[in-house]
PDB file of N, CA and C in Angstrom:
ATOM      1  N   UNK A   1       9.503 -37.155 -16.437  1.00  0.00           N
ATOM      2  CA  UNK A   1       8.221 -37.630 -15.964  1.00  0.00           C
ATOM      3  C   UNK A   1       7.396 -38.073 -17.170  1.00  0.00           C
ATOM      4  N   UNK A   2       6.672 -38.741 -16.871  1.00  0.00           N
ATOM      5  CA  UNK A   2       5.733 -39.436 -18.221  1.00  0.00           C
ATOM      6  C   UNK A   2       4.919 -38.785 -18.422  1.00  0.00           C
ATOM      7  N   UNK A   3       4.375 -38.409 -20.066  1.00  0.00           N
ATOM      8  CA  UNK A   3       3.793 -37.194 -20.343  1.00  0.00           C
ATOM      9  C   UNK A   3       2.042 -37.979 -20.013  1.00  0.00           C
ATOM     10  N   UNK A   4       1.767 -38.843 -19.710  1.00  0.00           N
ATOM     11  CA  UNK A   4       0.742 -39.526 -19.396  1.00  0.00           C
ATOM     12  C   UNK A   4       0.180 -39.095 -18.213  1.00  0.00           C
ATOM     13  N   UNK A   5       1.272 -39.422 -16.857  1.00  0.00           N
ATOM     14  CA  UNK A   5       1.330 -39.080 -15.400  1.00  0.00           C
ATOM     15  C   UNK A   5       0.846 -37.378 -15.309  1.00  0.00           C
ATOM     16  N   UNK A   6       1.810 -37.055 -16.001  1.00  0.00           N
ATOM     17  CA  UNK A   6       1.762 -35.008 -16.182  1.00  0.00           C
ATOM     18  C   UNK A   6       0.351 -34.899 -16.905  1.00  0.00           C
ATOM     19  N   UNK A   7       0.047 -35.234 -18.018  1.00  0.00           N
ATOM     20  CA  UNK A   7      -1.419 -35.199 -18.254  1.00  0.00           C
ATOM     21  C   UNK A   7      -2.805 -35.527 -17.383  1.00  0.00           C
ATOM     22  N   UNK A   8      -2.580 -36.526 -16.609  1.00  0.00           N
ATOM     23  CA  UNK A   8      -3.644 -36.772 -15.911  1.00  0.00           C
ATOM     24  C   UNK A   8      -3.366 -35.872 -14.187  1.00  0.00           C
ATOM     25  N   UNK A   9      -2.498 -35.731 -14.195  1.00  0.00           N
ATOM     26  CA  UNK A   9      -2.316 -34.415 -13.062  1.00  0.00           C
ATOM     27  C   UNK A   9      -3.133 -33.226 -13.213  1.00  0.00           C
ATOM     28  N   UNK A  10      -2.770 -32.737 -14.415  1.00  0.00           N
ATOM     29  CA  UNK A  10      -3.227 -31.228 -14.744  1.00  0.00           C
ATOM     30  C   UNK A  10      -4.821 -31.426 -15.450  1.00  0.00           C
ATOM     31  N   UNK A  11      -5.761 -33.015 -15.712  1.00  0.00           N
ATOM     32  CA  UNK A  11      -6.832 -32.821 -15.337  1.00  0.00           C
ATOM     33  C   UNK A  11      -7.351 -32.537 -13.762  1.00  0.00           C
ATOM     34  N   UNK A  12      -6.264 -33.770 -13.262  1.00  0.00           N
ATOM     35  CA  UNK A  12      -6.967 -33.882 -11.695  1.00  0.00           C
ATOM     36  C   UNK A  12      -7.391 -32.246 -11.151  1.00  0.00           C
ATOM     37  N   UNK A  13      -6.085 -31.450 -11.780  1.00  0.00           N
ATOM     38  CA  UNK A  13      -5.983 -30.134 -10.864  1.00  0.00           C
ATOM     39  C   UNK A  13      -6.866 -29.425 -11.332  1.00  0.00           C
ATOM     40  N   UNK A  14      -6.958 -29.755 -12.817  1.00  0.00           N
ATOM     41  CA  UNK A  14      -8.208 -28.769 -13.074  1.00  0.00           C
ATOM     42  C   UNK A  14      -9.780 -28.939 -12.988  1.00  0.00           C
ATOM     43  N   UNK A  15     -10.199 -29.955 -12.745  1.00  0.00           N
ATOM     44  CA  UNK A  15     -11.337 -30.759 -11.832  1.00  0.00           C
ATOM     45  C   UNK A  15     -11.378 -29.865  -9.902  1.00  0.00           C
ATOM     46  N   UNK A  16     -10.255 -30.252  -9.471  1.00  0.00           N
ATOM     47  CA  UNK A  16     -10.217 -29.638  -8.331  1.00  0.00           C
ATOM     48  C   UNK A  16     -10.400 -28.358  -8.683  1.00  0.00           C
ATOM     49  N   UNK A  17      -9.795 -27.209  -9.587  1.00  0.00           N
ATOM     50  CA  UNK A  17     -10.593 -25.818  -9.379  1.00  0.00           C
ATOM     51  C   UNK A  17     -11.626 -25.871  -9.671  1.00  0.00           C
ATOM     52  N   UNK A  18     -12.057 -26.314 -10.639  1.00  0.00           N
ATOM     53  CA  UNK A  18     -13.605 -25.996 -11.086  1.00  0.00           C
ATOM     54  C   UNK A  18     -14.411 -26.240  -9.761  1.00  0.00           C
ATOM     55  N   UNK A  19     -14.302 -27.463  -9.093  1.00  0.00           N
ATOM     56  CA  UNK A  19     -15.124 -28.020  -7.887  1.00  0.00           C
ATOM     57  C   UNK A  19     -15.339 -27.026  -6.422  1.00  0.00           C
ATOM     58  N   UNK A  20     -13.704 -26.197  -6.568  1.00  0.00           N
ATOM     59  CA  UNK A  20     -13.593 -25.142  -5.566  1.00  0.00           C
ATOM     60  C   UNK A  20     -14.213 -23.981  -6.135  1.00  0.00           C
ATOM     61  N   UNK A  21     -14.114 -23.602  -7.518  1.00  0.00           N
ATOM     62  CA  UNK A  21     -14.880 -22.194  -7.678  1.00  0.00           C
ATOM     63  C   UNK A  21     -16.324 -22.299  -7.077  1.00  0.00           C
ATOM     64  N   UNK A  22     -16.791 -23.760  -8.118  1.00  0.00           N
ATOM     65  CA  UNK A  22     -18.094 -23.802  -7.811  1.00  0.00           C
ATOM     66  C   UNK A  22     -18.543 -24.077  -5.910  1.00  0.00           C
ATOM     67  N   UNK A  23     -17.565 -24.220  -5.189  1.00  0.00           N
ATOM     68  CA  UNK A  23     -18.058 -24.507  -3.883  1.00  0.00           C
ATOM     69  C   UNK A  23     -18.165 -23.253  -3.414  1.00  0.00           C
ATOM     70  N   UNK A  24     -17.128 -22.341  -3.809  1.00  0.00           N
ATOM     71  CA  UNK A  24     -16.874 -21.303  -3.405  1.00  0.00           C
ATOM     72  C   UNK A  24     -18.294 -19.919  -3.913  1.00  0.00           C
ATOM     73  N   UNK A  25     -18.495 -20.124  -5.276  1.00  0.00           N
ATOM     74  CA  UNK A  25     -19.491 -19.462  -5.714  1.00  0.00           C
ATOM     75  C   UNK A  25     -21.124 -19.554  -4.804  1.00  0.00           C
ATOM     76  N   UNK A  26     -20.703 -20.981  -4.327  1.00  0.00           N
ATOM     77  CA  UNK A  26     -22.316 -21.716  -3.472  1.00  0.00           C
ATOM     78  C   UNK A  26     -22.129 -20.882  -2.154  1.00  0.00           C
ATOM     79  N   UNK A  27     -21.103 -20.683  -1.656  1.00  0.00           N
ATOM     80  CA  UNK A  27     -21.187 -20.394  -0.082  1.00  0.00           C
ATOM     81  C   UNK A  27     -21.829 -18.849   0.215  1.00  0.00           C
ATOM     82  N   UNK A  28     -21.851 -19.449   1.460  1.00  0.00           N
ATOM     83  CA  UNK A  28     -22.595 -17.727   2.108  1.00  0.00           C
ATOM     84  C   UNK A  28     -22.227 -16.485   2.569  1.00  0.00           C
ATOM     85  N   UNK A  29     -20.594 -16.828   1.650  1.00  0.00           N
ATOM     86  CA  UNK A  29     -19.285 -15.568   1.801  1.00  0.00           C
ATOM     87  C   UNK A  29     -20.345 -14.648   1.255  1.00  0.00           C
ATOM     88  N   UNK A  30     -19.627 -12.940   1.715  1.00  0.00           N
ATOM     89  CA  UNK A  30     -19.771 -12.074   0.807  1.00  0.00           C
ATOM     90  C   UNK A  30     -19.076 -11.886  -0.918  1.00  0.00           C
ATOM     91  N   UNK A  31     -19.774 -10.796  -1.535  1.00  0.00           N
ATOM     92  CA  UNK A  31     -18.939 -10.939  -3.322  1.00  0.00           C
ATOM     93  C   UNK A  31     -17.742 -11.255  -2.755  1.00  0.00           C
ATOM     94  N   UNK A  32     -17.522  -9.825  -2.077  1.00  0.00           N
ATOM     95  CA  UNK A  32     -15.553  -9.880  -1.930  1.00  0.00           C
ATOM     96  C   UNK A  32     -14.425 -10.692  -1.472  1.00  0.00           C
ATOM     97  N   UNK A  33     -15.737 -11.584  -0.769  1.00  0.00           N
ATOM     98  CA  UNK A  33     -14.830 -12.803  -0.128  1.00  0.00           C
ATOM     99  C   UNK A  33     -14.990 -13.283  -1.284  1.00  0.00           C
ATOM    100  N   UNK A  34     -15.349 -13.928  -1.783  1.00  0.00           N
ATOM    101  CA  UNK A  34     -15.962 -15.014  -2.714  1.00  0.00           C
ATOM    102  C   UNK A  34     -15.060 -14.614  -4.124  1.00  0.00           C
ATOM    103  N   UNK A  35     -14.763 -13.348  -4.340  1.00  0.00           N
ATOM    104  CA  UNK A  35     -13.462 -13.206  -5.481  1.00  0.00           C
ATOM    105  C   UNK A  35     -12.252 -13.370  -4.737  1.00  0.00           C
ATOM    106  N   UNK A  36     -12.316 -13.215  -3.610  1.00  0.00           N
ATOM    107  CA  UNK A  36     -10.305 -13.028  -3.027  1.00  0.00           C
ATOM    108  C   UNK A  36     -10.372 -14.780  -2.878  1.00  0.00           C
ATOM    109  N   UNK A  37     -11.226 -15.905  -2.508  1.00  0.00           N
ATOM    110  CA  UNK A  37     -10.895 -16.887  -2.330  1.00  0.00           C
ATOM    111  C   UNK A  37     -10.913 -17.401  -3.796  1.00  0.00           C
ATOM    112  N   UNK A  38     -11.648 -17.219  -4.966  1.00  0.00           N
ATOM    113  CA  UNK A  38     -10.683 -17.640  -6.087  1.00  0.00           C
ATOM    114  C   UNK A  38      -9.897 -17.300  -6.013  1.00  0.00           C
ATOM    115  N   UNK A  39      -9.432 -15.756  -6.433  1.00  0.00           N
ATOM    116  CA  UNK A  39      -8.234 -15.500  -7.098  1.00  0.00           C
ATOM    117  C   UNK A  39      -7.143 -16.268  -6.049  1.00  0.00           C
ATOM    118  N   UNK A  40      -7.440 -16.802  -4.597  1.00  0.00           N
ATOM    119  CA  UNK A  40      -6.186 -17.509  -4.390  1.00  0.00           C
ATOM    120  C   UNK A  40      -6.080 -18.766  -4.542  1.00  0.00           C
ATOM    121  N   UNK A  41      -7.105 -19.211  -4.872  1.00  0.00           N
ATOM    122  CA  UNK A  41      -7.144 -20.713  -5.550  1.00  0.00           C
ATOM    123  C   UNK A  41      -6.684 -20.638  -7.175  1.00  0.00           C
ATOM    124  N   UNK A  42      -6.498 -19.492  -8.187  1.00  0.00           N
ATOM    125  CA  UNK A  42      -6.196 -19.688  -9.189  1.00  0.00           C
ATOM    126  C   UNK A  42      -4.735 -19.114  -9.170  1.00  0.00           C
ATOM    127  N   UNK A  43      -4.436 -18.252  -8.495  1.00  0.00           N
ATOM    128  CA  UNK A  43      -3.166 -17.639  -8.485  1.00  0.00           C
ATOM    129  C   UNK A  43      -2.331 -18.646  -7.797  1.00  0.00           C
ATOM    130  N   UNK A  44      -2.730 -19.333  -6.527  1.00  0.00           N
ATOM    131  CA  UNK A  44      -1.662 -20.169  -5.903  1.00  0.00           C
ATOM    132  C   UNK A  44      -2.016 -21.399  -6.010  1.00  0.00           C
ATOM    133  N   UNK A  45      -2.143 -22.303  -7.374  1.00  0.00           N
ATOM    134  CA  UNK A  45      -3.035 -23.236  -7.565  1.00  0.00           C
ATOM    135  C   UNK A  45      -2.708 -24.489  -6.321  1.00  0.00           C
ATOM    136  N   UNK A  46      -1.515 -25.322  -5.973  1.00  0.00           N
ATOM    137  CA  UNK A  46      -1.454 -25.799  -5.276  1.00  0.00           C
ATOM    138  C   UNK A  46      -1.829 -25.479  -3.818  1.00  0.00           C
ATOM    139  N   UNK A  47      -1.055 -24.498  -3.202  1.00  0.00           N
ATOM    140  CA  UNK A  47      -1.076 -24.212  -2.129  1.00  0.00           C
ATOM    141  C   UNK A  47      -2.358 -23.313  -1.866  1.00  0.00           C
ATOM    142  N   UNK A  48      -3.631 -22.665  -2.498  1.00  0.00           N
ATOM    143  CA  UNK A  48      -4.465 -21.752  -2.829  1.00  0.00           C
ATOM    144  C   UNK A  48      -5.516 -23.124  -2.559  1.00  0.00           C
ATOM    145  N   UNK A  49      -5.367 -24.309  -2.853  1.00  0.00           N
ATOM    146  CA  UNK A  49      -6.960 -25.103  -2.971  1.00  0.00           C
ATOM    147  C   UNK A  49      -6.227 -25.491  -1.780  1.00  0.00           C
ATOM    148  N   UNK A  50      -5.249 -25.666  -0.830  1.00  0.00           N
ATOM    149  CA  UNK A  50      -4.869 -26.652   0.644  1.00  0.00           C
ATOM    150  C   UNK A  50      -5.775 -25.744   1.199  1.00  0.00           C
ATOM    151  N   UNK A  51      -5.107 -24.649   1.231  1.00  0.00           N
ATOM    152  CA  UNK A  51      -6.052 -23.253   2.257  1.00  0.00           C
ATOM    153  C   UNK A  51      -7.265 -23.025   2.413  1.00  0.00           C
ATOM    154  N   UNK A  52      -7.844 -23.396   1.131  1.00  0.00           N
ATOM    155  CA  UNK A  52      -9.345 -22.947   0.685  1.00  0.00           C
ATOM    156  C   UNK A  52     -10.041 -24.220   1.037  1.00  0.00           C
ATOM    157  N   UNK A  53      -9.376 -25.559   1.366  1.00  0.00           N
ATOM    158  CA  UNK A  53      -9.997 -26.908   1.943  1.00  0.00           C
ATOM    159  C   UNK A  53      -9.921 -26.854   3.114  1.00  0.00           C
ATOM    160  N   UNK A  54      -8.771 -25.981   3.691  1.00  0.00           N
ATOM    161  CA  UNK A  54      -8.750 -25.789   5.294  1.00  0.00           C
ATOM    162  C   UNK A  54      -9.951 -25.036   6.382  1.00  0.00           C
ATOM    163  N   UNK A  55      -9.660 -23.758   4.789  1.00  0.00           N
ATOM    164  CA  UNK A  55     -10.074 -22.762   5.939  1.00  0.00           C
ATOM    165  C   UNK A  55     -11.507 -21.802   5.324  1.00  0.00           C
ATOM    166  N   UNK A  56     -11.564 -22.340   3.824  1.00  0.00           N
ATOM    167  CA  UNK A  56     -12.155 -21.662   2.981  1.00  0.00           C
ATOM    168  C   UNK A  56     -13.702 -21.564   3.374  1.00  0.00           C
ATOM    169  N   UNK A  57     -14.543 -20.950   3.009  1.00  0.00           N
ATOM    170  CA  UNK A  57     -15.719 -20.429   3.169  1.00  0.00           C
ATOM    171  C   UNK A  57     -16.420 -21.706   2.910  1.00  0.00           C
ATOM    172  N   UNK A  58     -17.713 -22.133   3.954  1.00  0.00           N
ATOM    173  CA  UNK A  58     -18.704 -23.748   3.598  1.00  0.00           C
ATOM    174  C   UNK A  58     -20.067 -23.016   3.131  1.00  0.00           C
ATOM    175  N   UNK A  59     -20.397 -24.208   2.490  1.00  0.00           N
ATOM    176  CA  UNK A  59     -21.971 -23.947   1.861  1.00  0.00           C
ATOM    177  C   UNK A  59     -22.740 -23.858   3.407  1.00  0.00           C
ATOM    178  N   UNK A  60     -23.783 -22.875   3.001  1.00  0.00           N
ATOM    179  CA  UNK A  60     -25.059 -22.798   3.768  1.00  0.00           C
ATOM    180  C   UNK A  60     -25.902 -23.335   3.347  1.00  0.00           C
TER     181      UNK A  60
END
C-alpha cells in the first residue's frame, strides 16, 4: 500500500477520534457512560467509532 494512502488514513482516523471524544465529552451521558464510550472508540478504533455513530450518546 502507498505509504502516502496509509498516512492520510491514520490522520483521517485520528480526526475521527478526536471529533468522537469531543462529541462524546459534550453529551448528556453520565461520567460512566461517557468513559465506557471512549474507551470503545479507542480500544476498537474501527468498529468502536461505527457503534458510537450508530448508537452512541447525542448532544443535548
Amino acid at each position: 500500500m502507498n505509504t502516502n494512502f496509509t498516512g492520510l488514513l491514520g490522520v483521517l482516523h485520528l480526526a475521527l477520534v478526536v471529533w468522537a471524544a469531543v462529541s462524546i465529552l459534550g453529551s448528556g451521558a453520565s461520567q460512566g457512560q461517557k468513559v465506557l464510550w471512549i474507551l470503545l472508540v479507542l480500544v476498537f478504533p474501527v468498529i468502536g467509532l461505527i457503534i458510537w455513530f450508530l448508537a452512541g450518546p447525542k448532544k443535548v
